[in-house]
N, C-alpha and C. Protein backbone atom coordinates (compact mmCIF):
# COMPACT_ATOMS: atom_id res chain seq x y z
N UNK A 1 8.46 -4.61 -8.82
CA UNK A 1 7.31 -3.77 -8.67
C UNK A 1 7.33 -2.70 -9.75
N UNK A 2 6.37 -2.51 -10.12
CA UNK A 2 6.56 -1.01 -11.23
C UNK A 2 5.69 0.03 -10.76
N UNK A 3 5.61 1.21 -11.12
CA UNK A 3 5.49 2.24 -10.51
C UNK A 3 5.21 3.09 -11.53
N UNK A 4 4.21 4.15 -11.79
CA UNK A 4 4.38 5.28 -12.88
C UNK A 4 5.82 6.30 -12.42
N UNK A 5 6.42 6.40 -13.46
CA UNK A 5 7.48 7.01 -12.83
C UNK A 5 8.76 6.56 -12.68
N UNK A 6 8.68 5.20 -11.99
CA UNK A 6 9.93 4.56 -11.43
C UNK A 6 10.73 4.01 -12.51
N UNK A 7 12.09 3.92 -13.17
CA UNK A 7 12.52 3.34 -13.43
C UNK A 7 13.65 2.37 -13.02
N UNK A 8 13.76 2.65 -12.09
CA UNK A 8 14.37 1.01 -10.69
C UNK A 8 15.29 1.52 -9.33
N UNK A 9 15.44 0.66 -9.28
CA UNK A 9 16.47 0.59 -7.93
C UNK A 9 17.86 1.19 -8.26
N UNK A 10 18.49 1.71 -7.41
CA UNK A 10 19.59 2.45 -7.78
C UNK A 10 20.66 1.66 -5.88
N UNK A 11 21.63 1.73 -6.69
CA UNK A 11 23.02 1.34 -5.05
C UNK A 11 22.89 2.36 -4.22
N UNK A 12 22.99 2.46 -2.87
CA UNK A 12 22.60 3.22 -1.74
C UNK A 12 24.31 3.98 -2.40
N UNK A 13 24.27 5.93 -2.26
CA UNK A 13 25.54 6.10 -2.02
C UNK A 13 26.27 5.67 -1.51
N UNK A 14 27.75 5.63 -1.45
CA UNK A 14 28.89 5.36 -0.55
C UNK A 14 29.26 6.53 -0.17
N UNK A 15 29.38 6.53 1.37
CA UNK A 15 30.73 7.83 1.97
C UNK A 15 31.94 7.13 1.20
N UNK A 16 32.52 8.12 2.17
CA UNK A 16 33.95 7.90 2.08
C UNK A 16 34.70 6.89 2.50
N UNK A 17 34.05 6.89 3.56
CA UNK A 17 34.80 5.77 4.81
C UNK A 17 33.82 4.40 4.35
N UNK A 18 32.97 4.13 3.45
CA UNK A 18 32.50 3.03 3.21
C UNK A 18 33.38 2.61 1.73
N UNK A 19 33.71 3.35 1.28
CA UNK A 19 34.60 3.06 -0.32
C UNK A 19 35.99 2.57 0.31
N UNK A 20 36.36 3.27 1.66
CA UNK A 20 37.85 3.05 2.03
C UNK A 20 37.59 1.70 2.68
N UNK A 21 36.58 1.48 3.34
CA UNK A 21 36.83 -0.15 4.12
C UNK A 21 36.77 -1.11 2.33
N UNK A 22 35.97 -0.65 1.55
CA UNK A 22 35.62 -1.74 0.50
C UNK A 22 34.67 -2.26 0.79
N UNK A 23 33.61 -1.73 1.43
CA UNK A 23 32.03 -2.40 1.81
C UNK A 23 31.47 -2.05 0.93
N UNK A 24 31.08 -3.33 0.20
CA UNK A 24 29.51 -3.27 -0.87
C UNK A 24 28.49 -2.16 -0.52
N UNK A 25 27.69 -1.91 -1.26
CA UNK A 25 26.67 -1.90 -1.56
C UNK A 25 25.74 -2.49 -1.66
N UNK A 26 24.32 -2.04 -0.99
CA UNK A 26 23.31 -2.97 -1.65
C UNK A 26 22.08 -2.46 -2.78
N UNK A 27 21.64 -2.96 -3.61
CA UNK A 27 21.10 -2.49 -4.24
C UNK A 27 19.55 -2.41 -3.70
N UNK A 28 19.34 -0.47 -3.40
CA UNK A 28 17.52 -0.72 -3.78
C UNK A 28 16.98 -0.38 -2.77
N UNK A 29 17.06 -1.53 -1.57
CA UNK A 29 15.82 -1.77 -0.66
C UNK A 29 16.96 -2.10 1.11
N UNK A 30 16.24 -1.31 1.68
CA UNK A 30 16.85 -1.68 3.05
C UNK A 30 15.73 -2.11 4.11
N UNK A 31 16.01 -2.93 4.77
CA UNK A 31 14.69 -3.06 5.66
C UNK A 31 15.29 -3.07 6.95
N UNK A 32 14.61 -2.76 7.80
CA UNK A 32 14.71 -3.05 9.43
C UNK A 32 13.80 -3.49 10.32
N UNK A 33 14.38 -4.64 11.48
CA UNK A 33 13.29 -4.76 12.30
C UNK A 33 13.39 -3.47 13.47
N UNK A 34 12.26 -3.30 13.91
CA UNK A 34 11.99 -1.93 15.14
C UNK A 34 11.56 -2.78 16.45
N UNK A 35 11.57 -2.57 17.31
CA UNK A 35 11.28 -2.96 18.47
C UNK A 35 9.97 -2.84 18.92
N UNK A 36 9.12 -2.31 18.12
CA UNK A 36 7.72 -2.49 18.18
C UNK A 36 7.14 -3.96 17.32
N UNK A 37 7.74 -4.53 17.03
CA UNK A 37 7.81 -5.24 15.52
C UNK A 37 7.18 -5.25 14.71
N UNK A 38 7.51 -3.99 14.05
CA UNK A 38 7.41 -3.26 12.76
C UNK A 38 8.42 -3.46 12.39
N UNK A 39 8.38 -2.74 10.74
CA UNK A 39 9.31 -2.68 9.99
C UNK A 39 9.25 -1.20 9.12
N UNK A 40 10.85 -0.65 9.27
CA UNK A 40 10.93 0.22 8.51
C UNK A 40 11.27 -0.19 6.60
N UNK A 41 11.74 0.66 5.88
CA UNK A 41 11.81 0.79 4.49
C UNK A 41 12.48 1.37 4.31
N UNK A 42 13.81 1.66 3.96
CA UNK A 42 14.23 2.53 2.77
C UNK A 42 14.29 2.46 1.56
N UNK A 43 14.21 2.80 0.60
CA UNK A 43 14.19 2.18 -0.89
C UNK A 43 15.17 3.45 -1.71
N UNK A 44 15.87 3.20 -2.66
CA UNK A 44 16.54 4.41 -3.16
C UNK A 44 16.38 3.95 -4.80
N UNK A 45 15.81 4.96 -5.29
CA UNK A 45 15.54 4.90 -6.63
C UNK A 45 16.09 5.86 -7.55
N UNK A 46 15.83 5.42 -8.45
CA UNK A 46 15.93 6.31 -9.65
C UNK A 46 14.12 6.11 -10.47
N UNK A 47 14.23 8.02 -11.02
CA UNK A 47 13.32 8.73 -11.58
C UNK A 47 13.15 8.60 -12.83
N UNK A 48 11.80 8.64 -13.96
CA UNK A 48 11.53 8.97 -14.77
C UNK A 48 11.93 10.71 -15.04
N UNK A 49 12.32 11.75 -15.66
CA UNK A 49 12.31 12.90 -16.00
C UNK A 49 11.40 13.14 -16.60
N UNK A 50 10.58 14.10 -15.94
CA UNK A 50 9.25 15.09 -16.44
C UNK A 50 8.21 14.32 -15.08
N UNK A 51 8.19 13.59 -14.18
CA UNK A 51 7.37 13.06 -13.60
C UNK A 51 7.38 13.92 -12.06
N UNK A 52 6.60 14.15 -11.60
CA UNK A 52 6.56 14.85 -10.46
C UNK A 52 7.13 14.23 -9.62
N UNK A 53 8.30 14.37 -8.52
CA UNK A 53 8.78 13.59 -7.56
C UNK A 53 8.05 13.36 -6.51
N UNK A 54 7.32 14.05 -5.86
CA UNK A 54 6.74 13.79 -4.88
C UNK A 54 5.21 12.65 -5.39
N UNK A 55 4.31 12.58 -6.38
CA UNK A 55 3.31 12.03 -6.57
C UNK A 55 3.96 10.41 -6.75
N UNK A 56 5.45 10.32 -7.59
CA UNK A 56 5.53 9.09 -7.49
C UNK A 56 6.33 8.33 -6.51
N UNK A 57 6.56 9.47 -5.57
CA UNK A 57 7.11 8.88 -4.19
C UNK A 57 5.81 8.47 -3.09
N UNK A 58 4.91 9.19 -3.29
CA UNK A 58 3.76 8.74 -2.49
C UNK A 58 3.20 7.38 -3.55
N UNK A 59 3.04 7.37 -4.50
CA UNK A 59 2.67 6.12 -5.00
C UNK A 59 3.61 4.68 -4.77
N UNK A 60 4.59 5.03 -4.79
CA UNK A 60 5.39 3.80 -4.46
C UNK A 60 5.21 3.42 -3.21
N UNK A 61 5.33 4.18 -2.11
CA UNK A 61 5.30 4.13 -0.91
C UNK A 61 4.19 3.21 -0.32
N UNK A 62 2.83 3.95 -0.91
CA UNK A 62 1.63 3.41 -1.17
C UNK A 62 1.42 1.96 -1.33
N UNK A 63 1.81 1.63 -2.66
CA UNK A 63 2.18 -0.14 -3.03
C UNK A 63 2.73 -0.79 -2.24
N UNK A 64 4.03 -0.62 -1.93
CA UNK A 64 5.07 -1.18 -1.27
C UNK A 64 4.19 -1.22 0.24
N UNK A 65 3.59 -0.41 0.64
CA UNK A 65 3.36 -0.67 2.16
C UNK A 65 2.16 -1.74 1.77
N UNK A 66 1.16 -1.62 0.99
CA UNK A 66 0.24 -2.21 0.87
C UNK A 66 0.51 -3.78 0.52
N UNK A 67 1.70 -3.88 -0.34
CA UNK A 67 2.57 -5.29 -0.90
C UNK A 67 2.93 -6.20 0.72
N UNK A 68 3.57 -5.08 1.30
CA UNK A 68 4.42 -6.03 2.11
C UNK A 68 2.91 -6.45 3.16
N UNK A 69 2.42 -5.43 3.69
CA UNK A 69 0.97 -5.94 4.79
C UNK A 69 0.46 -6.86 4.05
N UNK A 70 -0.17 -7.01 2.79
CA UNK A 70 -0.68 -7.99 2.74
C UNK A 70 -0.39 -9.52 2.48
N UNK A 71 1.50 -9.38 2.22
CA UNK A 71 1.73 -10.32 1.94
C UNK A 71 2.58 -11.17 2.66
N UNK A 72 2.96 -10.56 3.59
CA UNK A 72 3.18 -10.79 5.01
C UNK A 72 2.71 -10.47 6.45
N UNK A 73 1.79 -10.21 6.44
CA UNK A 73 0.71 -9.55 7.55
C UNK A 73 2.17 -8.69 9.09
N UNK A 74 2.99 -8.43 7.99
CA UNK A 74 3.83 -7.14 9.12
C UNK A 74 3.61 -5.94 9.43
N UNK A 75 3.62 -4.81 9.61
CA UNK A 75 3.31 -3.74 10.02
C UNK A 75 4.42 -3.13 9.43
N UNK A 76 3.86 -2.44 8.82
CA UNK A 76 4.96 -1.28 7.77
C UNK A 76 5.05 0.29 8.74
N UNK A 77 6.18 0.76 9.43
CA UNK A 77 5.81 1.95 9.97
C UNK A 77 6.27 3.06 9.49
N UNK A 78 7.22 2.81 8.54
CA UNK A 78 7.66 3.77 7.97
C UNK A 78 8.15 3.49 6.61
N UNK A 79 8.11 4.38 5.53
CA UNK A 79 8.61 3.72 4.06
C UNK A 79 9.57 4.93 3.89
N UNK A 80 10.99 5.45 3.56
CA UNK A 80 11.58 6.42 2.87
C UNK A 80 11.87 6.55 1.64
N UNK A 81 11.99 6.81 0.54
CA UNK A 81 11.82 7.09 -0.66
C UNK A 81 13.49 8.24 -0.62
N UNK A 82 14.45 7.76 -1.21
CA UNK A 82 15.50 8.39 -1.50
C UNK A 82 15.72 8.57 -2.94
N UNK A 83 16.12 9.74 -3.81
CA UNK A 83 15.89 9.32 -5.20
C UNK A 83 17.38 9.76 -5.38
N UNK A 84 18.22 8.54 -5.94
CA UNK A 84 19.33 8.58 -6.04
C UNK A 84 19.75 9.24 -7.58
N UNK A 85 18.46 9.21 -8.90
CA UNK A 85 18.97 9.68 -9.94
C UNK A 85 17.93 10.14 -10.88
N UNK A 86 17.94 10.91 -11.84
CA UNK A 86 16.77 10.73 -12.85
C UNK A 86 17.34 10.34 -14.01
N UNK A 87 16.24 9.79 -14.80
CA UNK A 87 16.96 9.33 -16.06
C UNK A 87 15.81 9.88 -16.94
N UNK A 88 17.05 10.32 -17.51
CA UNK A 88 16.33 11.08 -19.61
C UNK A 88 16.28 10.08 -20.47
N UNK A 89 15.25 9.84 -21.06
CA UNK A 89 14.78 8.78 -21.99
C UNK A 89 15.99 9.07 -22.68
């Protein structure tokens, strides 16, 4: 997906206690089913620098909910937007 702003997916942090078991990472995108059956979102990105964080967190959010409803007719109930980094050209 591209995004004004976005320059990609970034690995969810690790605690502590996730580096000590040796549990991966995943890159990017987390999803969940909810018991309404919906679906939540997390996504953790990395930033363009100089771009407003909040305008291209509502734009992604935006897409992505609009991507997944229409392309799976699921119910998006929540999208989170974590920005794990920015990057300087």
């Amino acid at each position: 997906m591209e995004s004004y702003g976005l320059v990609g997916l970034a690995y969810k942090s690790k605690g502590i206690v996730e580096l000590l078991k040796g549990e991966n990472g995943f890159k990017g995108v987390l999803v969940e089913e909810l018991e309404d059956n919906t679906i939540a979102i997390e996504l953790y990105v990395i930033l363009q620098y100089g771009t407003n964080i909040s305008t291209v967190a509502n734009n992604i959010i935006d897409r992505v909910k609009y991507t997944v409803e229409n392309m799976t007719a699921i119910k998006v109930s929540k999208i989170d937007i974590n920005v794990q980094g920015i990057r300087v050209k």
